[in-house]
Protein backbone atom coordinates (compact mmCIF):
# COMPACT_ATOMS: atom_id res chain seq x y z
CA UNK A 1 -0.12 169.79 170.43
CA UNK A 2 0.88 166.11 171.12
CA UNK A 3 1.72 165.48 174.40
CA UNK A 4 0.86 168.44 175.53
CA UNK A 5 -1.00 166.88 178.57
CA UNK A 6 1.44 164.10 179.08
CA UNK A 7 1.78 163.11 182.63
CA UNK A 8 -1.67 165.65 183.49
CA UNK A 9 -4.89 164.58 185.13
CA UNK A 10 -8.18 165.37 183.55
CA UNK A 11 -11.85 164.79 184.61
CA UNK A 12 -14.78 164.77 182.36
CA UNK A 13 -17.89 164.94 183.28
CA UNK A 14 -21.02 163.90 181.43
CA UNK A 15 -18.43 161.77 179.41
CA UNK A 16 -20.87 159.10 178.15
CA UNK A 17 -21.56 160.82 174.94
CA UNK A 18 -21.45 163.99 173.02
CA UNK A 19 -18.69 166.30 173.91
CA UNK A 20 -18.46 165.18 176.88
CA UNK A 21 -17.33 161.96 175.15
CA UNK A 22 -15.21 164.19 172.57
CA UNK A 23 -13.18 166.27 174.95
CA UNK A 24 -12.26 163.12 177.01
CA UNK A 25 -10.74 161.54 173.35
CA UNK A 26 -9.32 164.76 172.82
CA UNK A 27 -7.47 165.50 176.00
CA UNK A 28 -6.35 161.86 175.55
CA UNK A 29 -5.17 162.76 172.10
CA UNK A 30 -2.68 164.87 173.87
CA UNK A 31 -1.46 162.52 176.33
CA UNK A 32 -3.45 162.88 179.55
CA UNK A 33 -5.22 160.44 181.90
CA UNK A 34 -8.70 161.06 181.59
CA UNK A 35 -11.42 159.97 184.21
CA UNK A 36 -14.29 159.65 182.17
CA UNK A 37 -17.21 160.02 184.95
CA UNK A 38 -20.95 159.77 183.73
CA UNK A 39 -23.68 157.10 184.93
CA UNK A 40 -24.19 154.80 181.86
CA UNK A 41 -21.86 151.59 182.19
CA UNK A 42 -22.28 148.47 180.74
CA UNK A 43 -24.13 147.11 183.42
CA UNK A 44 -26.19 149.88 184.16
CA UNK A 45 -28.64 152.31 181.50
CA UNK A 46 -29.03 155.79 182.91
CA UNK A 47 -33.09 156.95 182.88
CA UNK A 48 -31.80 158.89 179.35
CA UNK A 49 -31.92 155.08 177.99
CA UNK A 50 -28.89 155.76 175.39
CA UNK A 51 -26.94 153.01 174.25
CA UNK A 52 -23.25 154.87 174.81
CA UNK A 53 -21.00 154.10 178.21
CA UNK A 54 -18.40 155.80 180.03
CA UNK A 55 -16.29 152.20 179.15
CA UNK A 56 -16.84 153.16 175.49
CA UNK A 57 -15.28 156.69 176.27
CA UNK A 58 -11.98 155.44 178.13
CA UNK A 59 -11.36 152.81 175.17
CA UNK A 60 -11.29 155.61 172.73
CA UNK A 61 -9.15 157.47 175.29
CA UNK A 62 -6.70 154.39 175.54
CA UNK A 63 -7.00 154.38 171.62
CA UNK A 64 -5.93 158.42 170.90
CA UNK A 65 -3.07 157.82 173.08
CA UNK A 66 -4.13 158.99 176.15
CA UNK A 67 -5.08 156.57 179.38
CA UNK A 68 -9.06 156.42 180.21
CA UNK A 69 -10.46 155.34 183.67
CA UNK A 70 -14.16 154.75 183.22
CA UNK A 71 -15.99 155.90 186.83
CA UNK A 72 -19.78 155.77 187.31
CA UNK A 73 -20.96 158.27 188.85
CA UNK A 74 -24.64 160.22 189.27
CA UNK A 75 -23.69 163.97 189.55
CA UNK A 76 -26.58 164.65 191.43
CA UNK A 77 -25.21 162.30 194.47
CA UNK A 78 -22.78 163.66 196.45
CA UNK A 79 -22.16 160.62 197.55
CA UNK A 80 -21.05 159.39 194.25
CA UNK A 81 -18.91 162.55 193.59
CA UNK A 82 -17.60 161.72 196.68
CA UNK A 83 -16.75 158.19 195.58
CA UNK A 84 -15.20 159.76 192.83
CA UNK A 85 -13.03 162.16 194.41
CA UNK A 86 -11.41 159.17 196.21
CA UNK A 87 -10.74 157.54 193.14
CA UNK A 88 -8.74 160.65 191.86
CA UNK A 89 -7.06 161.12 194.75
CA UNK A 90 -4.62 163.53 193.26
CA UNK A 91 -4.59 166.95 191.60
CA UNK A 92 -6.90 167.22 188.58
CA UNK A 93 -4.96 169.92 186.05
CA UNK A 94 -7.97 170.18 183.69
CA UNK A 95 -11.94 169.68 184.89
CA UNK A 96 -14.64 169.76 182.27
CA UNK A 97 -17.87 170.09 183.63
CA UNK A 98 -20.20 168.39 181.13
CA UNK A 99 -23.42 167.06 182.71
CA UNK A 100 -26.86 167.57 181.60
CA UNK A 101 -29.15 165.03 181.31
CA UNK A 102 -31.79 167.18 181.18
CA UNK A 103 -33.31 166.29 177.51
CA UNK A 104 -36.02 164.01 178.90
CA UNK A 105 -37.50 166.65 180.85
CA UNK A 106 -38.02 169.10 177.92
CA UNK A 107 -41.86 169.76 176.72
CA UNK A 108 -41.41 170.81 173.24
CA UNK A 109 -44.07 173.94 172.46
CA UNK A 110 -45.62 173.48 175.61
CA UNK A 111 -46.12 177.03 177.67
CA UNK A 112 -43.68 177.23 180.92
CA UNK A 113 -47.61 177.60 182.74
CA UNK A 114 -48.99 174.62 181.61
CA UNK A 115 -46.00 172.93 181.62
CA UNK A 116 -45.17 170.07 184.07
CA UNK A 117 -43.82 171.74 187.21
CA UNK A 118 -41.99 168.77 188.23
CA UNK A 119 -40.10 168.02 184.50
CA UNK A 120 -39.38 171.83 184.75
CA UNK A 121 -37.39 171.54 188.34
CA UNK A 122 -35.94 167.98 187.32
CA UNK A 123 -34.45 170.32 184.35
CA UNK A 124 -32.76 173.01 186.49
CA UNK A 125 -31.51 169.80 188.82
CA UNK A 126 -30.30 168.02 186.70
CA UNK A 127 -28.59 170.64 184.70
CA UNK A 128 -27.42 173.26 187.29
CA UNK A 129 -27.15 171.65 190.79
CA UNK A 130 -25.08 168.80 189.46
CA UNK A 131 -22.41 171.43 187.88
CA UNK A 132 -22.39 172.65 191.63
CA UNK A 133 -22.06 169.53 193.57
CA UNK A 134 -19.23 168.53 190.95
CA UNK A 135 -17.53 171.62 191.77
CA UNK A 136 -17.76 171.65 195.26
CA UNK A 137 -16.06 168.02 195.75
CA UNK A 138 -13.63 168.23 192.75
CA UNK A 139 -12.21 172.38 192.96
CA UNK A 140 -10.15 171.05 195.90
CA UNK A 141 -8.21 168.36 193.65
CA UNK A 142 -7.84 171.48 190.69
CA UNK A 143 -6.02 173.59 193.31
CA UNK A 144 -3.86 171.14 194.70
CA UNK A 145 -1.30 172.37 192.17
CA UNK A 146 -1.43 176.09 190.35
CA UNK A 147 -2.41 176.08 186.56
CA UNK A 148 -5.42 174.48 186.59
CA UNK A 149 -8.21 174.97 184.28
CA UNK A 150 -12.25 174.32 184.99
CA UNK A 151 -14.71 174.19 181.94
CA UNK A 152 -18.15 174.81 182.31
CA UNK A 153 -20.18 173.62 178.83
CA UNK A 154 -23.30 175.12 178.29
CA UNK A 155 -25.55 175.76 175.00
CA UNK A 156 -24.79 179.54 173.95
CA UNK A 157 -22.03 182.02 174.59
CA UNK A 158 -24.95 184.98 175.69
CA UNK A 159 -28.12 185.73 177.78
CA UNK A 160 -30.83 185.67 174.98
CA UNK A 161 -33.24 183.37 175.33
CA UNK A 162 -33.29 180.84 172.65
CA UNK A 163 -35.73 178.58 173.78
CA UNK A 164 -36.90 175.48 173.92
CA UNK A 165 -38.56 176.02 177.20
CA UNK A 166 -38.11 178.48 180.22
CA UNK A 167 -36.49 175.26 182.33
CA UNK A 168 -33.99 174.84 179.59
CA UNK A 169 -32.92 178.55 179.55
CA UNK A 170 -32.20 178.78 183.07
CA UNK A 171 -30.19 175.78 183.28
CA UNK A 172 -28.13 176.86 180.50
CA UNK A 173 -27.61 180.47 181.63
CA UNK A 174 -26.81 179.21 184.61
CA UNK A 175 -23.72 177.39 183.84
CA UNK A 176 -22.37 180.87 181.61
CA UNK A 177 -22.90 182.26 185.05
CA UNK A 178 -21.09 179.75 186.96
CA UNK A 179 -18.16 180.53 184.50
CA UNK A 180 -17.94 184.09 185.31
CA UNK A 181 -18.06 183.47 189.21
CA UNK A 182 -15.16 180.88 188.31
CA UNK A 183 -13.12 183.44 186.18
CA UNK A 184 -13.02 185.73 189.39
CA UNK A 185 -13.06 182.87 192.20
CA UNK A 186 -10.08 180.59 190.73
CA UNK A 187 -7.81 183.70 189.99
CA UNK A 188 -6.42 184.35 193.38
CA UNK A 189 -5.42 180.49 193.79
CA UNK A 190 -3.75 180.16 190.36
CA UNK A 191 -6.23 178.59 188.12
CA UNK A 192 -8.97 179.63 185.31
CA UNK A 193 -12.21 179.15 185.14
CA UNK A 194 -14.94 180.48 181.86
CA UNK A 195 -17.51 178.23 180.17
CA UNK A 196 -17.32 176.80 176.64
CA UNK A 197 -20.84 176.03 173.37
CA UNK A 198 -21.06 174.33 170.37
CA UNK A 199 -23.32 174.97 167.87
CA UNK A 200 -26.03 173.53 166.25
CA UNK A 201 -24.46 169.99 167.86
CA UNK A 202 -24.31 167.12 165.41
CA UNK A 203 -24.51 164.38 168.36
CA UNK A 204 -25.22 161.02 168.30
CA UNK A 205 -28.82 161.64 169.53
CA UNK A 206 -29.03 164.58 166.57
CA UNK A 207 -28.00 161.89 164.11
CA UNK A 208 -30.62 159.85 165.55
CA UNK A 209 -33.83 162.42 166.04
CA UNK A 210 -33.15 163.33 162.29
CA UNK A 211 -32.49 159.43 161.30
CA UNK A 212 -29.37 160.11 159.54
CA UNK A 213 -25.48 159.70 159.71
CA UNK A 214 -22.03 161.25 159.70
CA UNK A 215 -22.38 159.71 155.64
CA UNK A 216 -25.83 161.48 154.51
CA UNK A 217 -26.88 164.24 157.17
CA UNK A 218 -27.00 166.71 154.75
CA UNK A 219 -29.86 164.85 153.06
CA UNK A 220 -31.69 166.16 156.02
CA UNK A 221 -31.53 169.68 155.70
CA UNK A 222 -34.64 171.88 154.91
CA UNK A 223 -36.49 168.41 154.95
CA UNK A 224 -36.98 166.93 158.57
CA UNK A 225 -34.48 168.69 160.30
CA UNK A 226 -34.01 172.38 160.10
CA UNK A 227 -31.96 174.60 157.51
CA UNK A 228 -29.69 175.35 160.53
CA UNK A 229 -28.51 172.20 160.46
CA UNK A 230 -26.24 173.06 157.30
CA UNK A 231 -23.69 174.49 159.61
CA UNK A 232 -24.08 171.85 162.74
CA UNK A 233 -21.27 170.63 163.81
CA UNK A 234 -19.96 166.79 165.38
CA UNK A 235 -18.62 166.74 169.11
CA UNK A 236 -15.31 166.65 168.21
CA UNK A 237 -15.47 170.25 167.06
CA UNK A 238 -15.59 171.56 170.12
CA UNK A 239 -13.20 169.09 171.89
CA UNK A 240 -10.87 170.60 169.52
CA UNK A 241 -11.02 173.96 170.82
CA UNK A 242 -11.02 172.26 174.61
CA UNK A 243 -7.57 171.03 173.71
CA UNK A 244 -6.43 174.10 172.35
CA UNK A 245 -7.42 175.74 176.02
CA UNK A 246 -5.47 173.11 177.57
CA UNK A 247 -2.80 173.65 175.75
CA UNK A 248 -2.41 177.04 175.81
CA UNK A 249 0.30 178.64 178.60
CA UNK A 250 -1.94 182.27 178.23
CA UNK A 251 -5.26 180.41 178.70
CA UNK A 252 -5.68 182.56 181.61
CA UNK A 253 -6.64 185.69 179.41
CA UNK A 254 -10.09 184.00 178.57
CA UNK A 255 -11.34 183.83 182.64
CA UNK A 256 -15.01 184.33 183.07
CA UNK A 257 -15.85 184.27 179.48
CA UNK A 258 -17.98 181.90 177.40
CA UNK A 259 -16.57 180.87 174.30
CA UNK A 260 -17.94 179.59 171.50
CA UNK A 261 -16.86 176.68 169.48
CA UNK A 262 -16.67 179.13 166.23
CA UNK A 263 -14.83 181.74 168.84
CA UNK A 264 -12.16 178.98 169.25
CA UNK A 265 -12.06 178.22 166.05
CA UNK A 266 -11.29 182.15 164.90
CA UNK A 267 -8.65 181.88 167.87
CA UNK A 268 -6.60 178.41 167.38
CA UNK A 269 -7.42 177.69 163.45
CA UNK A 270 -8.53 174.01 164.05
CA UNK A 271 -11.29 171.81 161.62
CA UNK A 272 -13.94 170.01 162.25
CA UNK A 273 -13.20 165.79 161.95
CA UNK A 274 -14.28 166.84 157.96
CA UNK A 275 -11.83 169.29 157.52
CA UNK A 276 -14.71 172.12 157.26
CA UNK A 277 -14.95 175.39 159.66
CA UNK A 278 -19.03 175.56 160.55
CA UNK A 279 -19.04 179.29 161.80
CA UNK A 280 -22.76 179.35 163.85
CA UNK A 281 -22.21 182.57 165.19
CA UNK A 282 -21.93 183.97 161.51
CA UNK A 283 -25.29 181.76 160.79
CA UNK A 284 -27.01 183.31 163.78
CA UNK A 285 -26.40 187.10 162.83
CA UNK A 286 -26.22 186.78 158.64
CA UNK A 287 -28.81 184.39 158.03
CA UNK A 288 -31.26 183.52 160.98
CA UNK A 289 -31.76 187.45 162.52
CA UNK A 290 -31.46 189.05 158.92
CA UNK A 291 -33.73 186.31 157.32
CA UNK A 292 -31.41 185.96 154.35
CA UNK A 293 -32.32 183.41 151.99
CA UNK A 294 -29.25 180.84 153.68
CA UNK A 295 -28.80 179.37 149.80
CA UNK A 296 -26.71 182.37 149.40
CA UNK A 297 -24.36 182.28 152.50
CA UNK A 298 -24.48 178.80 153.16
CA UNK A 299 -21.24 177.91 151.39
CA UNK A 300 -19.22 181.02 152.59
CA UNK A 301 -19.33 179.53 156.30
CA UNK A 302 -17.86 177.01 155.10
CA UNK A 303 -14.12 177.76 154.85
């Protein structure tokens, strides 16, 4: 797929880190100029306090081959997606729509009722009316020219609620539902639309919560971080399958779905960076809804 994208415009939102970061590198790995957009710089520390910037992301654009522009911008401001916008200027062929920032507000085994109310809405803000402000300002720039495709990344490819908190669900439902209403929207005007998960996400903050690295983090399953973590799966997983969307002339046929990063997988025959195949959706039905011991399967989704 190299140079797939060359001479293509793509924006990534929520770039500072985790796939967002990824599927900037990756669409850069194929040639395009990618406008890494998210609001830690190295001037400025967004509230999640993480040491990652968008400046970090374009370098490691520049350095798969593709060309990076670093913008700051708070997806909650129009304003700034406005800025942002402007700095474009031209047609965007591929729009991920990564932002969340929504991890702070989470209260872990706390009931929705007792719950801050405040935390709760700053969730669903955060996490859903920033995917439609983004969308609002930038769907103009993907229609400019006909092929375009718009990425909505969420956390699951169906409705059942997983958890952790009520907040959480709705904000992450809400983007698979945003990728339907783009599958049906974008058709008439030439373009596709459909939402994208990982799995159990091996992202830098994972690494960190569980105090390992991309060198030992097996040494925390079953201990401090769950046995579902056997199958997680780094950034760049997922930014694999983004790049196999992009690249794909019949991309069209997935519009209004949500794909997983194991669906891709199945569909485009890509690795993860260690050459493995983590398959979560096989985890989720054969181990964690059957309660089979995962000792036994463990290595089979593995390929």
């Amino acid at each position: 797929m190299t140079d797939t994208l060359a001479g293509k415009v793509a924006v990534v939102t929520g770039a500072t880190r985790g796939c967002g970061r990824a599927i900037a590198v990756e669409l850069g790995r194929l040639g395009a100029t990618v406008y890494a957009a998210g609001r830690t710089t190295r001037e400025s520390v967004s509230p999640m306090g993480r040491p990652e910037t968008i400046e970090e992301t374009a370098e490691l654009v520049d350095a798969a081959g593709g060309h990076g522009i670093p913008v700051r911008c708070d997806f909650t401001s129009v304003s700034d997606v406005d800025a942002l916008r402007d700095a474009i200027g031209g047609p965007v062929h591929v729009l991920v729509d990564d932002v969340w920032g929504g991890d702070r507000f989470i209260e872990w085994e706390v009931p929705y009722w007792e719950a801050d109310l405040d935390k709760a809405l700053s969730m669903v803000h955060n996490g859903v009316d920033s995917h439609l402000i983004a969308l609002h300002r930038l769907l103009p720039l993907v229609l400019a020219e006909p092929g375009g495709l718009v990425l909505e990344v969420t956390d699951g490819d169906n409705d059942a609620y997983v958890g952790p908190t009520i907040g959480y669900h709705v904000s992450k439902s809400s983007i698979r539902a945003i990728g339907r209403a783009l599958g049906v929207e974008l058709a008439e005007f030439g373009a596709t639309g459909l939402a994208v998960t990982p799995g159990f996400l091996r992202s830098e903050m994972m690494l960190e919560i569980f105090g390992v690295t991309e060198g030992d983090w097996r040494d925390a399953v079953g201990q401090i971080a769950p046995v579902d973590f056997a199958v997680s799966e780094t950034p760049t997983y997922l930014a694999r399958g983004v790049a196999a969307l992009a690249s794909d002339p019949d991309v069209s046929r997935f519009a209004g779905r949500t794909l997983a990063s194991w669906t891709l997988m199945h569909t485009y025959g890509f690795t993860d960076t260690d050459g493995t195949q983590p398959d979560f959706g096989r985890w989720l039905t054969e181990v964690r809804e059957t309660g089979v011991d995962p000792a036994t399967v463990a290595a089979s989704l593995f390929r």
